[in-house]
N, C-alpha and C. Protein backbone atom coordinates (compact mmCIF):
# COMPACT_ATOMS: atom_id res chain seq x y z
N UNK A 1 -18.47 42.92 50.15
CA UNK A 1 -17.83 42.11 49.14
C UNK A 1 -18.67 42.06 47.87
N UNK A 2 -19.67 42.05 48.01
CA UNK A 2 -20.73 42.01 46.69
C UNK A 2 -20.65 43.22 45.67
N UNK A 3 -20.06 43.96 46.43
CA UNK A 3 -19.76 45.98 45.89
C UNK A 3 -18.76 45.72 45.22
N UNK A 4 -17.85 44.77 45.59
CA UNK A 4 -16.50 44.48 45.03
C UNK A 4 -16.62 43.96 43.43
N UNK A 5 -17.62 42.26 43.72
CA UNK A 5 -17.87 41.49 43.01
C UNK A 5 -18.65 42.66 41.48
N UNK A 6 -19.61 42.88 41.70
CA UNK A 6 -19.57 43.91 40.80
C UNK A 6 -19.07 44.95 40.24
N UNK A 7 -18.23 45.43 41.10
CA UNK A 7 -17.26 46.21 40.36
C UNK A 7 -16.20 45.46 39.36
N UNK A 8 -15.60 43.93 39.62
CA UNK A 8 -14.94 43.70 39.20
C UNK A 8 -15.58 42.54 37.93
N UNK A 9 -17.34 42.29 37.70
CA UNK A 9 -17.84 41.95 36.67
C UNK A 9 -17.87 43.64 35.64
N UNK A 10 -18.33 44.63 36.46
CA UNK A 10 -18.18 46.09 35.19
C UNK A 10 -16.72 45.96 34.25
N UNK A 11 -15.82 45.39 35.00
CA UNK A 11 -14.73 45.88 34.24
C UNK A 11 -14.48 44.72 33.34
N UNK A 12 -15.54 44.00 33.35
CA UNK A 12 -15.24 42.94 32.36
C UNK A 12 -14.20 41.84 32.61
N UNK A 13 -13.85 41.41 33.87
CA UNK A 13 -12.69 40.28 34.63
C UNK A 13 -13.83 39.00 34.89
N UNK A 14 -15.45 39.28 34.59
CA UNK A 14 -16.00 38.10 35.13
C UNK A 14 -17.29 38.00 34.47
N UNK A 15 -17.93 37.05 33.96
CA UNK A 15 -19.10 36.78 33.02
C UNK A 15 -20.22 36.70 34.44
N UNK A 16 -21.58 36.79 34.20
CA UNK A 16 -22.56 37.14 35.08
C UNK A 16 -22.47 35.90 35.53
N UNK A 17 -22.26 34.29 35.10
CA UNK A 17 -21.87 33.19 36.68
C UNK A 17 -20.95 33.23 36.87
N UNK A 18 -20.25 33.51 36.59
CA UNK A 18 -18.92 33.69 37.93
C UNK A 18 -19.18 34.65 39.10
N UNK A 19 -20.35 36.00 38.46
CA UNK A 19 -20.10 36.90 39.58
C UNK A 19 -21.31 36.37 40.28
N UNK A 20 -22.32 36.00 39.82
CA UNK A 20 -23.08 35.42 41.01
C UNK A 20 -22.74 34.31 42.13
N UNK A 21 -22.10 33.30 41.59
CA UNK A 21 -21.24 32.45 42.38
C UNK A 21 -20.29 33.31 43.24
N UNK A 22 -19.68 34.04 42.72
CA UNK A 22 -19.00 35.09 44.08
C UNK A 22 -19.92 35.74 44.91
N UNK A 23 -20.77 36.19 44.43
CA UNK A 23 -21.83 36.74 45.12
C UNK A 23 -22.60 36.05 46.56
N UNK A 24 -22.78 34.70 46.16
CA UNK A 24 -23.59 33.56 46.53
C UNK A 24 -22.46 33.15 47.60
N UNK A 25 -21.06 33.47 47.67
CA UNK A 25 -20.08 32.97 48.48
C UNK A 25 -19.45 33.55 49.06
N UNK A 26 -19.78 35.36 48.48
CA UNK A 26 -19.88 36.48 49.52
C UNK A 26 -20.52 36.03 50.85
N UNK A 27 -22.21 36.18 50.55
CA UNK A 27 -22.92 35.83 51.39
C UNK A 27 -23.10 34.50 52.25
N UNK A 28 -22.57 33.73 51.62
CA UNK A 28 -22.62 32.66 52.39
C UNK A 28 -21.43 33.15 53.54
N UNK A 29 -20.39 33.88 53.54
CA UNK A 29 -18.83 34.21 54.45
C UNK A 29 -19.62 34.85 55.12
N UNK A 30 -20.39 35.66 55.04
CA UNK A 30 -20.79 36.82 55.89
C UNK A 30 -22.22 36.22 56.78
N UNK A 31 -22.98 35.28 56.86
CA UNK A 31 -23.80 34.68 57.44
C UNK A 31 -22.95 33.62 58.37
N UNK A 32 -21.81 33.28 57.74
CA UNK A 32 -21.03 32.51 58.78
C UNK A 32 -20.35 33.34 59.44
N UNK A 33 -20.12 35.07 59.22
CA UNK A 33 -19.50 35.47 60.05
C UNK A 33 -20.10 35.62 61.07
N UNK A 34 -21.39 36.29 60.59
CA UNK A 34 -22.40 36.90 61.68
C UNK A 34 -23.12 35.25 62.80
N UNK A 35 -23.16 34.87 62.28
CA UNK A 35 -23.37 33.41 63.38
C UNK A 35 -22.50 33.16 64.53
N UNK A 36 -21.08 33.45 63.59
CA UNK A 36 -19.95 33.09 64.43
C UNK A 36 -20.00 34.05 65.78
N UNK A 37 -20.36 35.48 65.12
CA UNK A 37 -19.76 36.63 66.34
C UNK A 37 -21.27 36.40 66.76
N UNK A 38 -22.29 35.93 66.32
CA UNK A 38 -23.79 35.86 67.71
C UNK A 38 -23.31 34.97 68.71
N UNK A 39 -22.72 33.71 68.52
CA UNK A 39 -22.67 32.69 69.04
C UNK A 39 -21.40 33.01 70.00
N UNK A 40 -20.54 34.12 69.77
CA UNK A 40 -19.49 34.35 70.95
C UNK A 40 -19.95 35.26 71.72
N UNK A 41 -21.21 36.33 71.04
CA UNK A 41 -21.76 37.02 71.92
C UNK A 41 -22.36 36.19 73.22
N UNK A 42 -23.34 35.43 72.85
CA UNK A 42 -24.59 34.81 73.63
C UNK A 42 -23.24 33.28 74.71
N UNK A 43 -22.42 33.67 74.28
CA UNK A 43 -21.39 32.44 75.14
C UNK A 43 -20.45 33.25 76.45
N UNK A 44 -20.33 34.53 75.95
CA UNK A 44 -19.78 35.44 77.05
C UNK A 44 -20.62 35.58 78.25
């Protein structure tokens, strides 16, 4: 998603805080994803 987020600040759709805030909320989705799928791993 961050590949995204920058692609879509190059084209000029987003000033550098907006894309860091996407950035910042990329990563925050993807640390909750990866928690989520450890925590169904280690429960199986």
């Amino acid at each position: 998603m961050r590949n995204e987020v920058d692609l879509i600040k190059a084209a000029g759709l987003l000033d550098t805080e907006e894309a860091h805030e996407l950035r910042e909320l990329a990563d925050a989705a993807y640390s909750h994803y990866l928690e989520e799928a450890i925590t169904q791993e280690l429960n199986e």
